[in-house]
N, C-alpha and C. Protein backbone atom coordinates (compact mmCIF):
# COMPACT_ATOMS: atom_id res chain seq x y z
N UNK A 1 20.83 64.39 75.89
CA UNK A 1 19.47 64.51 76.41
C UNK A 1 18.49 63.95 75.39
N UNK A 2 17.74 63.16 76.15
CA UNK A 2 16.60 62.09 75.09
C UNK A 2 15.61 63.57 74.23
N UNK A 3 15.17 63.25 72.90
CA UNK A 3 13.89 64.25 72.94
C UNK A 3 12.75 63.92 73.40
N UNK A 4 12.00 65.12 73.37
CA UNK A 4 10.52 64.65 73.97
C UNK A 4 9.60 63.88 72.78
N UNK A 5 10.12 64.11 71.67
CA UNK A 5 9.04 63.58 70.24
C UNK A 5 9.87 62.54 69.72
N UNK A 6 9.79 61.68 68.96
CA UNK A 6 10.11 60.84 68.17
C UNK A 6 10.06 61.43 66.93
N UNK A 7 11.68 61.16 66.13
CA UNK A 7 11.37 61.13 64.64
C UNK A 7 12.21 60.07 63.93
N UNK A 8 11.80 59.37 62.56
CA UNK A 8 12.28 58.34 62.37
C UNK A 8 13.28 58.92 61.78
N UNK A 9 14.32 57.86 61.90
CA UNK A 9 15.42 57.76 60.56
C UNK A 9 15.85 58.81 59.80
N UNK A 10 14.65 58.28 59.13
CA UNK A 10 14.62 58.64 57.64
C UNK A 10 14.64 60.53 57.41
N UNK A 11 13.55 61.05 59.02
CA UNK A 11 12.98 62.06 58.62
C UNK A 11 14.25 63.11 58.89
N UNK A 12 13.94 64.48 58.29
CA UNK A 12 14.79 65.73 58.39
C UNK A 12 14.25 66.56 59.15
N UNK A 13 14.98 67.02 60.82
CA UNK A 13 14.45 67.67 61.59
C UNK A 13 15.32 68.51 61.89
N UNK A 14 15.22 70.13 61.31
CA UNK A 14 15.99 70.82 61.30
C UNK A 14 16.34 71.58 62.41
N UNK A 15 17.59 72.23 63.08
CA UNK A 15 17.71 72.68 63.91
C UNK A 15 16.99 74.21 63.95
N UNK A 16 16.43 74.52 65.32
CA UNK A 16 15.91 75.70 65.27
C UNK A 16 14.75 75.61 65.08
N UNK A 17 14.23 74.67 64.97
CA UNK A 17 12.09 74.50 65.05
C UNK A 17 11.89 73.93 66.15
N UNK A 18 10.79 73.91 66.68
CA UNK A 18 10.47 73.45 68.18
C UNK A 18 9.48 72.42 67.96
N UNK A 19 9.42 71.43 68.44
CA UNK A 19 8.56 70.28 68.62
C UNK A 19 7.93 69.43 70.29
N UNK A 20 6.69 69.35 70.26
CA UNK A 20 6.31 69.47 71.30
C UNK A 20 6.05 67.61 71.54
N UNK A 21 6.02 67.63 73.24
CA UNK A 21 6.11 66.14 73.65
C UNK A 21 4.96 65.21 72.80
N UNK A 22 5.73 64.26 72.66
CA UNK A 22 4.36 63.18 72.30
C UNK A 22 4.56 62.99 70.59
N UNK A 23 5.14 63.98 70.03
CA UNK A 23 4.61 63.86 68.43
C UNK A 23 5.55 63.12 67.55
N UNK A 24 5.11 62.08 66.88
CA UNK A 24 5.24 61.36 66.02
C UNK A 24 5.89 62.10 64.56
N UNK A 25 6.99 61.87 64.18
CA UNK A 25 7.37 62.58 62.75
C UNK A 25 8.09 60.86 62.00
N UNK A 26 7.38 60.63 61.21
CA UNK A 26 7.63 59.42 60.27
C UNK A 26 8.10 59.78 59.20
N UNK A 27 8.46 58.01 58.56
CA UNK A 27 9.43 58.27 57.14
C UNK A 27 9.37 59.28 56.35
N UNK A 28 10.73 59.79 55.69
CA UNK A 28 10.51 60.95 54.87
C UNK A 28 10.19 62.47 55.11
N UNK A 29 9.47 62.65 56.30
CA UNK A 29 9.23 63.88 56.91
C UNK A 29 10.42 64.80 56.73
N UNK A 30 10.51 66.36 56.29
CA UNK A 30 11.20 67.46 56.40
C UNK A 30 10.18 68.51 57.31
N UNK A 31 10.93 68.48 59.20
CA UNK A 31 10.18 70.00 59.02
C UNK A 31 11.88 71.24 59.45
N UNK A 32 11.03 72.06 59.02
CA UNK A 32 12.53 73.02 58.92
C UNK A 32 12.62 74.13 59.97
N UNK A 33 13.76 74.66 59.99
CA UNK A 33 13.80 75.41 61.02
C UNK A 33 12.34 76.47 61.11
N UNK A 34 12.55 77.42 62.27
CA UNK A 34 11.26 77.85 62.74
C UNK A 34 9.81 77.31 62.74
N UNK A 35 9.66 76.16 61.98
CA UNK A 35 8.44 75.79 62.37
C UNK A 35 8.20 75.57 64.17
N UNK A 36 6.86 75.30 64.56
CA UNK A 36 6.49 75.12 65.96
C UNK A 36 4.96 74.20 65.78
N UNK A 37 5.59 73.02 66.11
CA UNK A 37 4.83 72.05 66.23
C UNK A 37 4.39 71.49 67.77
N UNK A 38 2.96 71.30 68.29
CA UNK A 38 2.54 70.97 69.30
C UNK A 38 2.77 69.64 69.82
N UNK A 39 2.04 69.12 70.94
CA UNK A 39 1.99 67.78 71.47
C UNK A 39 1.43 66.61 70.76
N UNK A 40 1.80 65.59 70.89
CA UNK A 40 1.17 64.49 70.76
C UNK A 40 0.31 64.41 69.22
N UNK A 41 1.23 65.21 68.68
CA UNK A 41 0.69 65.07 66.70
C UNK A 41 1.62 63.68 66.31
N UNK A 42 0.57 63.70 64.99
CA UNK A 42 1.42 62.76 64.22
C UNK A 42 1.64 62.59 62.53
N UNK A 43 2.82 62.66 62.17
CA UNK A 43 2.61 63.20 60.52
C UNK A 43 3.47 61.94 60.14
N UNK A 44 2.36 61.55 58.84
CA UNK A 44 2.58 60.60 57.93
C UNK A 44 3.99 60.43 57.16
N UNK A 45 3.94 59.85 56.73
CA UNK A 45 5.04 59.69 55.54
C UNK A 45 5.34 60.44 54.25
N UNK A 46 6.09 61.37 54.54
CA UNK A 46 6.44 62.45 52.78
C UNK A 46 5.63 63.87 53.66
N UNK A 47 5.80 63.81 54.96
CA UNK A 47 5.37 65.37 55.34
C UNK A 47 6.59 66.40 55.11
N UNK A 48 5.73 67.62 54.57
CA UNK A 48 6.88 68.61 54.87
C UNK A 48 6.34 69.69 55.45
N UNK A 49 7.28 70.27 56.40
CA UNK A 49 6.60 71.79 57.60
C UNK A 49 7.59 72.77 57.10
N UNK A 50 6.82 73.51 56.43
CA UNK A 50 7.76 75.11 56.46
C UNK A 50 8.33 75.94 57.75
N UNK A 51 9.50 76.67 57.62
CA UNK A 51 9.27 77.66 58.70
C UNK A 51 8.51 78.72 58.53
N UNK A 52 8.14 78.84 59.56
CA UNK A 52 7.33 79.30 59.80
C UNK A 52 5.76 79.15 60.66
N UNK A 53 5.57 77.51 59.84
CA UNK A 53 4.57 77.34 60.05
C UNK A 53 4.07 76.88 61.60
N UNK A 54 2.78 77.04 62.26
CA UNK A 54 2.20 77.22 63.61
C UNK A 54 1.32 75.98 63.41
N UNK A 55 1.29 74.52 64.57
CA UNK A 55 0.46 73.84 64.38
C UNK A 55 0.42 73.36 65.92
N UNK A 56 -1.17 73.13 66.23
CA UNK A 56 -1.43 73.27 67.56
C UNK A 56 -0.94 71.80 68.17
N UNK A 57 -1.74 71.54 69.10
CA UNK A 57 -1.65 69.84 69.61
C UNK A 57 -2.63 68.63 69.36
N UNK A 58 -2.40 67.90 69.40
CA UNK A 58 -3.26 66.75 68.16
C UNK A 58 -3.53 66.57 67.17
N UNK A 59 -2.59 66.90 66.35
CA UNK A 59 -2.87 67.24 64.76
C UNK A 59 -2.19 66.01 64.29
N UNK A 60 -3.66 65.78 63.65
CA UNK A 60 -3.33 64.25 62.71
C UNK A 60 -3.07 64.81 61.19
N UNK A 61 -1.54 64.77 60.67
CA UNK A 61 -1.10 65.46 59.26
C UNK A 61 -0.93 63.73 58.28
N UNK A 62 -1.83 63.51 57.64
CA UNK A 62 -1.47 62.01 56.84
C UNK A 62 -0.38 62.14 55.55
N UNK A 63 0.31 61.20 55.32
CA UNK A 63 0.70 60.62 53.89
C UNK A 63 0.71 62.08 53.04
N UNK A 64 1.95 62.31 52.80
CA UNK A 64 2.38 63.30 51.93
C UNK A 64 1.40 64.58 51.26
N UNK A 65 1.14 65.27 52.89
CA UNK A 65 0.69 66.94 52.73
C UNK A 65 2.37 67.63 52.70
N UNK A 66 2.21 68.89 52.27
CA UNK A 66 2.90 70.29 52.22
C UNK A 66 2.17 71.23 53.42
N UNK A 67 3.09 71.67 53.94
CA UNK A 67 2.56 72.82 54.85
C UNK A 67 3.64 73.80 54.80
N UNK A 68 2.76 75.15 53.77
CA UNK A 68 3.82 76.02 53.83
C UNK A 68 3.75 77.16 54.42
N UNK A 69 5.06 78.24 54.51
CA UNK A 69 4.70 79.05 55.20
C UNK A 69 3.77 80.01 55.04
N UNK A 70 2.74 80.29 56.26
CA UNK A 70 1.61 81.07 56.12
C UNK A 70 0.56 80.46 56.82
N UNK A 71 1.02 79.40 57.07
CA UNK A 71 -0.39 78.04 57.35
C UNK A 71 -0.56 78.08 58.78
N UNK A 72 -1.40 78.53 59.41
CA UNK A 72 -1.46 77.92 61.26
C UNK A 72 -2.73 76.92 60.94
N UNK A 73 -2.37 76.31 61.73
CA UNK A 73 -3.39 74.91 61.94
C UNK A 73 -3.66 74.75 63.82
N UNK A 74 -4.72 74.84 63.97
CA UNK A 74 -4.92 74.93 65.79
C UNK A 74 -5.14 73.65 65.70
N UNK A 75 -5.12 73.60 66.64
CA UNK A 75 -5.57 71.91 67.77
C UNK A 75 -6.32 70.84 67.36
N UNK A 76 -5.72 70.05 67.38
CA UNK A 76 -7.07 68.69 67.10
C UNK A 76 -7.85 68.67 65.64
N UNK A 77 -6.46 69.08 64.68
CA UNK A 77 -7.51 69.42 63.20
C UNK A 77 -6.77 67.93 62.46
N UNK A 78 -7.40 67.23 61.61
CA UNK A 78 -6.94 66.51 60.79
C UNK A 78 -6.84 66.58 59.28
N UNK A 79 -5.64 66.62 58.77
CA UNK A 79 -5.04 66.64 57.31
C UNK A 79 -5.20 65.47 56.55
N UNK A 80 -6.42 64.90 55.58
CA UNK A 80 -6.32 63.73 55.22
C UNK A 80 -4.54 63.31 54.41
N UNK A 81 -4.79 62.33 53.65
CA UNK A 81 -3.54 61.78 52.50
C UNK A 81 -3.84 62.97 51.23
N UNK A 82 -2.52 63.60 51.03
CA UNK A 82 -2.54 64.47 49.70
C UNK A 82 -2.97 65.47 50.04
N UNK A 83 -3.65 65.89 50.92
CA UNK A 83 -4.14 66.93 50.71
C UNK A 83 -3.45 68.49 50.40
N UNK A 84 -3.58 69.31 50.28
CA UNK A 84 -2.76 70.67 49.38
C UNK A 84 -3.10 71.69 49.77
N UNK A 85 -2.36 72.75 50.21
CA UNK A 85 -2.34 74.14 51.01
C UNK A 85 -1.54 74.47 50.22
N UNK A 86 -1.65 75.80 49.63
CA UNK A 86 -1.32 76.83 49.20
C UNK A 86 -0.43 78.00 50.27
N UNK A 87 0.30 78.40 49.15
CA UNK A 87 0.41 79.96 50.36
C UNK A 87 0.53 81.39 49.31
N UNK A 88 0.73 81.30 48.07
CA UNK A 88 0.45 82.35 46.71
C UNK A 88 -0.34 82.22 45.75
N UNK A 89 -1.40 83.08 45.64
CA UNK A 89 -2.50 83.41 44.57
C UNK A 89 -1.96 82.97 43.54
N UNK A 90 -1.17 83.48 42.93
CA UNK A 90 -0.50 83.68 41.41
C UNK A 90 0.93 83.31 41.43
N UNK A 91 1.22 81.82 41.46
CA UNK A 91 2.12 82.05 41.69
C UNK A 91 3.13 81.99 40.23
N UNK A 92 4.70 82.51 39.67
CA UNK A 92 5.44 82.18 38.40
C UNK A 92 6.32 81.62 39.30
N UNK A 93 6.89 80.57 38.13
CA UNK A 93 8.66 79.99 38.45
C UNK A 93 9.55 81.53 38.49
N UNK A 94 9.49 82.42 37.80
CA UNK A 94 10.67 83.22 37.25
C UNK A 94 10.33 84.07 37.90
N UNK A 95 9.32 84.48 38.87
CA UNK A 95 8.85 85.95 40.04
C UNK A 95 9.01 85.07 41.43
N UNK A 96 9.69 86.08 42.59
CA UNK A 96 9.98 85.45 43.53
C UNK A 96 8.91 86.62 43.93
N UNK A 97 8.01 85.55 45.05
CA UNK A 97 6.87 86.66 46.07
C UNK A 97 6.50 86.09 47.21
N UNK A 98 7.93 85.82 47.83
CA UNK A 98 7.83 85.53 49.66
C UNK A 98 7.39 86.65 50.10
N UNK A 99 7.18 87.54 49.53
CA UNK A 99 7.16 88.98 50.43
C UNK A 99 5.23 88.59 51.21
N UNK A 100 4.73 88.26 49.63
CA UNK A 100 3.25 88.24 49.40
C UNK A 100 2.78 86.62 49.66
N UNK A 101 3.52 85.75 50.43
CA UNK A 101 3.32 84.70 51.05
C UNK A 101 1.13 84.89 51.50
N UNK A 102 0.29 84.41 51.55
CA UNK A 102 -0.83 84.56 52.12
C UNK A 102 -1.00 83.65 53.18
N UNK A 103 -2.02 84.05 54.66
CA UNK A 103 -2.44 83.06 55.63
C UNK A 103 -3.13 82.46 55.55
N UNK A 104 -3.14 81.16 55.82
CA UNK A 104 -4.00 79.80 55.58
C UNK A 104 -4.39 79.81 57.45
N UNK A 105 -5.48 79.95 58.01
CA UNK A 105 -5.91 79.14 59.34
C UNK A 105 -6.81 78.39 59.03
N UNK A 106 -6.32 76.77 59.72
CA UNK A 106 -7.15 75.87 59.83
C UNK A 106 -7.66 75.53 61.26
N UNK A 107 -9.06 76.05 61.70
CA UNK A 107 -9.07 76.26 62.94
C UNK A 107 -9.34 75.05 63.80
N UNK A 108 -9.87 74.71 65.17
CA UNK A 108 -9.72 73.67 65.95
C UNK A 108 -10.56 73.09 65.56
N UNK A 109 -9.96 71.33 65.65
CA UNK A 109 -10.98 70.04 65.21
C UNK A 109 -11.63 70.30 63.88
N UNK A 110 -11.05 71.18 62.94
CA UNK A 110 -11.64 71.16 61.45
C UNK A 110 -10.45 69.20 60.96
N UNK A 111 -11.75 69.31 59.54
CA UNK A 111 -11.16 68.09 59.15
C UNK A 111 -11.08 68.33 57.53
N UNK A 112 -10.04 68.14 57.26
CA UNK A 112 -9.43 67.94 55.65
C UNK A 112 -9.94 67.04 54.82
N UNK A 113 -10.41 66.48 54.15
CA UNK A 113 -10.25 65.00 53.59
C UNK A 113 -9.18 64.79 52.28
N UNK A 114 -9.15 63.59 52.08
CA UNK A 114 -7.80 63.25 51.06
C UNK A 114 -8.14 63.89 50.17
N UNK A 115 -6.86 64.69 49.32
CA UNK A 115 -6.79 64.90 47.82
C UNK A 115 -7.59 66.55 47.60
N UNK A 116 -8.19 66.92 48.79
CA UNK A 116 -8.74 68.08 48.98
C UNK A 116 -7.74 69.19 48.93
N UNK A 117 -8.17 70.61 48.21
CA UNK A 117 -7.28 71.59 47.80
C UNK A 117 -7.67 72.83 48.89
N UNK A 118 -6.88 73.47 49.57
CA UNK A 118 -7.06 74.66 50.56
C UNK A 118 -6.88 76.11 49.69
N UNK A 119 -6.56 76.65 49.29
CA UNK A 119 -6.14 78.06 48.58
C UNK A 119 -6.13 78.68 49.67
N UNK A 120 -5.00 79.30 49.49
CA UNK A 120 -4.67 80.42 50.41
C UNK A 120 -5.34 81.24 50.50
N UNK A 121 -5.27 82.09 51.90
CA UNK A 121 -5.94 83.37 52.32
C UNK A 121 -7.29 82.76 52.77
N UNK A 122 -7.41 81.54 52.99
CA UNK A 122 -9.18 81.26 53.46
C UNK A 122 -8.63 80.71 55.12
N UNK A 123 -9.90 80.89 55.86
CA UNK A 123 -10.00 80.28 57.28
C UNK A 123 -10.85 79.09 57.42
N UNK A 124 -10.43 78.12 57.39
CA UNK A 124 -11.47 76.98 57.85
C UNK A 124 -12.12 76.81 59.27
N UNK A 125 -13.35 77.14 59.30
CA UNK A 125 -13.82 77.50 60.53
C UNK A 125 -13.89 75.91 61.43
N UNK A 126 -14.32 76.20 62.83
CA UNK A 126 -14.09 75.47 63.67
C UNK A 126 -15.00 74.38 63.47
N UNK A 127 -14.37 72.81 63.24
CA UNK A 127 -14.99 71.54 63.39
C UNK A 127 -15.72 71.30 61.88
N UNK A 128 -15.19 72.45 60.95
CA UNK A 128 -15.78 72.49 59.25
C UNK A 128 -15.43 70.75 59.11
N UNK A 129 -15.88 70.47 57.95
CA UNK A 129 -15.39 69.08 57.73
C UNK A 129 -15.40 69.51 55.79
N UNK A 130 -14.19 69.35 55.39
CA UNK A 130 -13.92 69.39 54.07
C UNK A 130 -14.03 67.80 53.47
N UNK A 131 -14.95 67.46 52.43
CA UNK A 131 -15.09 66.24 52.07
C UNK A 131 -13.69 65.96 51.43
N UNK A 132 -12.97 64.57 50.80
CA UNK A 132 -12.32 64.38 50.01
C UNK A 132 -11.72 65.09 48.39
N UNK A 133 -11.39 66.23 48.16
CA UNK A 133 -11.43 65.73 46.46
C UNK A 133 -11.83 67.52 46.59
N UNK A 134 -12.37 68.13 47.29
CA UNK A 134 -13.20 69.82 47.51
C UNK A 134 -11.71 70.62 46.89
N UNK A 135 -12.47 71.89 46.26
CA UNK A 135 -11.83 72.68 46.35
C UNK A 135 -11.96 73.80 46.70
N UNK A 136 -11.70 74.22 48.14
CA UNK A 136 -12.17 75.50 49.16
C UNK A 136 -10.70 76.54 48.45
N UNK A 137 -12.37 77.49 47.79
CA UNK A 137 -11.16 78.91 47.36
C UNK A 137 -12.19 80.31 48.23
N UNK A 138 -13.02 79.90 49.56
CA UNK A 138 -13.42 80.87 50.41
C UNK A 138 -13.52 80.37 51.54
N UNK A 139 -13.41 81.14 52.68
CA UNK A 139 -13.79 81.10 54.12
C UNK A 139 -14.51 80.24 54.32
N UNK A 140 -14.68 78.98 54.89
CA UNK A 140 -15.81 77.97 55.46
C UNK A 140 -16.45 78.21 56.74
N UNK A 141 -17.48 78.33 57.44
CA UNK A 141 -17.49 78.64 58.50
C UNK A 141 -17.41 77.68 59.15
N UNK A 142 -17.98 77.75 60.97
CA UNK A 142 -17.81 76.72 61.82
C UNK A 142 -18.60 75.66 61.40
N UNK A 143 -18.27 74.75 61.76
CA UNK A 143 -19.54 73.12 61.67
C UNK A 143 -19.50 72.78 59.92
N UNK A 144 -19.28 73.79 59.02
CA UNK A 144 -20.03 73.70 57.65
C UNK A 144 -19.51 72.32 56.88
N UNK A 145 -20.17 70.96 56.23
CA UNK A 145 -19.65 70.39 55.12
C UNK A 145 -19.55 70.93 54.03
N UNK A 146 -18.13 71.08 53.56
CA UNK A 146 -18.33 71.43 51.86
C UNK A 146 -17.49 69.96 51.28
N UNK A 147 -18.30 69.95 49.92
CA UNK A 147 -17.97 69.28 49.18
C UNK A 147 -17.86 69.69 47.80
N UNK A 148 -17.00 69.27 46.76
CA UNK A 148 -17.19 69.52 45.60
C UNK A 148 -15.72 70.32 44.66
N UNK A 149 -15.96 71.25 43.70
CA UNK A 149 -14.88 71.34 42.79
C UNK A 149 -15.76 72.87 42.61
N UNK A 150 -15.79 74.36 42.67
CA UNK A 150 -15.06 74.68 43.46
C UNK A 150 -16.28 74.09 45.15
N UNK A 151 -15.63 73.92 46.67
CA UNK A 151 -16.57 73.50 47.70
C UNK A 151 -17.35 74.39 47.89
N UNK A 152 -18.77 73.38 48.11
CA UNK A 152 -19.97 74.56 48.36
C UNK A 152 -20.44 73.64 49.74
N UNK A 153 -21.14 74.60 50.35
CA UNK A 153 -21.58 73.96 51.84
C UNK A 153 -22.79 73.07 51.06
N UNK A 154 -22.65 71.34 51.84
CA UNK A 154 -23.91 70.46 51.56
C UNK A 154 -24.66 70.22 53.54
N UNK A 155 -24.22 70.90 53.80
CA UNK A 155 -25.01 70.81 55.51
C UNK A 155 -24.15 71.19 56.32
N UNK A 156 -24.04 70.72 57.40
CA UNK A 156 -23.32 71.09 59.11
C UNK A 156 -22.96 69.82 59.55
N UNK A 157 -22.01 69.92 60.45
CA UNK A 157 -21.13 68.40 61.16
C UNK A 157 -21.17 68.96 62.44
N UNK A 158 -21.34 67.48 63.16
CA UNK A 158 -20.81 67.67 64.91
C UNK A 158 -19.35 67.69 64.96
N UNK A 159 -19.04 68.08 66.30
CA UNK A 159 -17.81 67.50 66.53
C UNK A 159 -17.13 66.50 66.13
N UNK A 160 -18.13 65.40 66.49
CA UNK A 160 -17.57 63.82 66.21
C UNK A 160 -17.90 63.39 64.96
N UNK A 161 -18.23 64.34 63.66
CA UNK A 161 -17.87 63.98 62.17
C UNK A 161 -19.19 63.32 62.29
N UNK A 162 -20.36 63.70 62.41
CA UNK A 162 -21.72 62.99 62.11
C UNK A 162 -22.73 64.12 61.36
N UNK A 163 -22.94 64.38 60.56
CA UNK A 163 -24.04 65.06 59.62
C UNK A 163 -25.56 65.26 60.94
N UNK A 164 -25.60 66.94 60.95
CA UNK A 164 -26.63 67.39 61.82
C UNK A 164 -27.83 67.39 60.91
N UNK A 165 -28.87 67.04 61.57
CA UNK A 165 -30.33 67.91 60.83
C UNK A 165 -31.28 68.79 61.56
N UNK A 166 -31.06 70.04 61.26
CA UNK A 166 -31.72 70.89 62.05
C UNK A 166 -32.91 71.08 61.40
N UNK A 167 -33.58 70.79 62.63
CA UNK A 167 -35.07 71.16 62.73
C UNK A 167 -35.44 72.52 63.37
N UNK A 168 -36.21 73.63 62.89
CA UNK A 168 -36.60 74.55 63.84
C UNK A 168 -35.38 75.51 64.21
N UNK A 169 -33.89 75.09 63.26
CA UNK A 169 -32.93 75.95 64.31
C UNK A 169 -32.15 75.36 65.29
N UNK A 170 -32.64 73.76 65.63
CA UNK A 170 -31.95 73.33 66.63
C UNK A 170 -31.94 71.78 66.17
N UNK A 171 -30.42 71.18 66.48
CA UNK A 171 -30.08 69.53 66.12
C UNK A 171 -29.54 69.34 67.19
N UNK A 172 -29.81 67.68 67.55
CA UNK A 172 -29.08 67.05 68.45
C UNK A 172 -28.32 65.95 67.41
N UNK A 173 -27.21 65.62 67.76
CA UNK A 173 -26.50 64.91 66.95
C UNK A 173 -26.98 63.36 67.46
N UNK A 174 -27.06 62.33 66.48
CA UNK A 174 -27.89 60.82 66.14
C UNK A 174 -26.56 60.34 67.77
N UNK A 175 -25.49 60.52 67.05
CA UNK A 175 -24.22 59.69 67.80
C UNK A 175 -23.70 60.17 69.01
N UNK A 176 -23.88 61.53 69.10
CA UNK A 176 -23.25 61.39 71.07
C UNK A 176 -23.99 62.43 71.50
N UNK A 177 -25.08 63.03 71.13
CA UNK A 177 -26.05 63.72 72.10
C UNK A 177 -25.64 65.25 71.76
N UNK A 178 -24.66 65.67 71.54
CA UNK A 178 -24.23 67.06 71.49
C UNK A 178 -25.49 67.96 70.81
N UNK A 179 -25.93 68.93 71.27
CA UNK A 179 -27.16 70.13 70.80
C UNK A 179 -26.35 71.22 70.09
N UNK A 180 -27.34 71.76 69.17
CA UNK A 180 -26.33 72.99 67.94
C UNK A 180 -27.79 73.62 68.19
N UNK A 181 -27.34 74.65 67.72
CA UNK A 181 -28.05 75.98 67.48
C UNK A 181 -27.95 76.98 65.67
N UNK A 182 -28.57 76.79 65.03
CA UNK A 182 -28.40 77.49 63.97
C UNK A 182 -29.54 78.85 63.90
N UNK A 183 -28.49 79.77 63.48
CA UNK A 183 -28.88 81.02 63.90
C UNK A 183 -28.28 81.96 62.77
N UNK A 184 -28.96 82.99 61.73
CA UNK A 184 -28.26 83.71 61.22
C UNK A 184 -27.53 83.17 60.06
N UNK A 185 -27.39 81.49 60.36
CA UNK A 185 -26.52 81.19 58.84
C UNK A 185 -24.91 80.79 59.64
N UNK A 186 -25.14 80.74 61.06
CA UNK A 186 -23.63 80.08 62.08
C UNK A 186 -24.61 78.95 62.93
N UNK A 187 -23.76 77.98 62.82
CA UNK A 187 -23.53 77.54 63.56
C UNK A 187 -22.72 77.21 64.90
N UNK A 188 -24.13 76.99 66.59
CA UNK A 188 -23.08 77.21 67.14
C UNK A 188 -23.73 75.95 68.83
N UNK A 189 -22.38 76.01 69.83
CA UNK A 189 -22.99 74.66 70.66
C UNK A 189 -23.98 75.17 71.05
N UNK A 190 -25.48 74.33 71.89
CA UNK A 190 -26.44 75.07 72.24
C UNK A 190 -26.03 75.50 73.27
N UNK A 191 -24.85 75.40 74.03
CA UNK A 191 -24.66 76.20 75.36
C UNK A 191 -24.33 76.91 75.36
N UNK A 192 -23.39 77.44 73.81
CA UNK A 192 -22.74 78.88 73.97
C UNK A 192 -23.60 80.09 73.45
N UNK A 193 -23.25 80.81 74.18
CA UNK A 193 -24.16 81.86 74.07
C UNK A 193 -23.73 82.81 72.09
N UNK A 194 -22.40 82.58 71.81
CA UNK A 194 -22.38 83.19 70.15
C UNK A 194 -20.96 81.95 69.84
C-alpha cells in the first residue's frame, strides 16, 4: 500500500508515528516513533521529530531544527533554518530528567525565524512572529514581534507577516486589509469579540 506522505531516501521514518497526507519529509530527516505529524507539512533537511511530539497541518519545519519531546506546534506555524527548542531548564550529561521533560506550544500561524532560540515551558501565542537570532525565555502573546537576545516585544504582526500601527487601539494592515483591535495589552481580529 502506497503512503499518503512522501519521505526521501535518505530520511528515518520510524515505525509507530503517524504522518498525515500531503507531507514532505526530506534528506536526512529522523522522525521517531509516536510522533503525530499533520497534512501537507514540509521539513527540511537534518529534521528531527521526537516521540512524542504533536504538529498540526501546514507546518513549514526548515533546514536542521530539533523537535523534542514536549513540543506541540498547531497549524500553519513556520520553523525558520536552525532554529532551537528546548524541552529541560537545567539540563546535565550525568542526570537523566525525562521525567521533568517541559511543554513547548507553538500556537497557529506563529512564525520562528532562523537561528532563533525557544526555551522551554513558554507558549508562543497565535500569529507571534519571532525575528531571526531572538531569544524567547517567556510567553509571547498573540500578534506580538519579539526581537533580540533575551526577546522583547518591538510591535504587533498581521497574519500575513506585515508590521501593524495602531492608532487609537485600532490597525488596518498596509497589505491585505485585515482590522486588529488592541485592548488591555492583547491583541485581537476586529471581529472577534476576545
Amino acid at each position: 500500500m502506497d503512503k499518503a506522505y512522501f519521505a526521501h531516501e535518505s530520511a528515518y521514518v520510524d515505525e509507530g508515528c503517524r504522518i498525515g497526507k500531503g507531507t514532505k519529509i526530506w534528506h536526512f530527516c529522523h522522525v521517531m516513533k509516536g510522533a503525530v505529524i499533520g497534512e501537507r507539512c514540509i521539513f527540511g533537511q537534518n529534521v528531527f521529530v521526537a516521540d512524542g511530539v504533536v504538529i498540526g497541518n501546514n507546518v513549514k519545519v526548515q533546514n536542521n531544527v530539533s523537535l523534542y519531546t514536549g513540543t506541540t506546534v498547531e497549524d500553519d506555524v513556520f520553523l525558520g533554518p536552525s532554529c532551537v527548542l528546548t524541552n529541560v531548564s537545567n539540563p546535565r550529561s550525568q542526570i537523566v530528567r525525562h521525567e521533568l521533560y517541559e511543554k513547548t506550544l507553538i500556537r497557529r500561524g506563529a512564525t520562528v525565524g532562523a537561528n532563533a532560540t525557544i526555551v522551554c515551558g513558554t507558549t508562543i501565542g497565535r500569529y507571534a512572529f519571532i525575528g531571526a537570532g531572538a531569544v524567547v525565555i517567556d510567553d509571547v502573546p498573540a500578534f506580538a514581534l519579539m526581537i533580540g537576545v533575551p526577546a522583547r516585544q518591538k510591535g504587533w504582526m498581521c497574519k500575513c507577516a506585515v508590521k501593524l500601527n495602531f492608532v487609537g487601539g485600532k490597525a488596518k494592515c498596509e497589505a491585505c486589509g485585515e482590522e486588529y483591535v488592541l485592548e488591555g495589552g492583547a491583541v485581537r481580529e476586529a471581529g472577534q469579540k476576545c
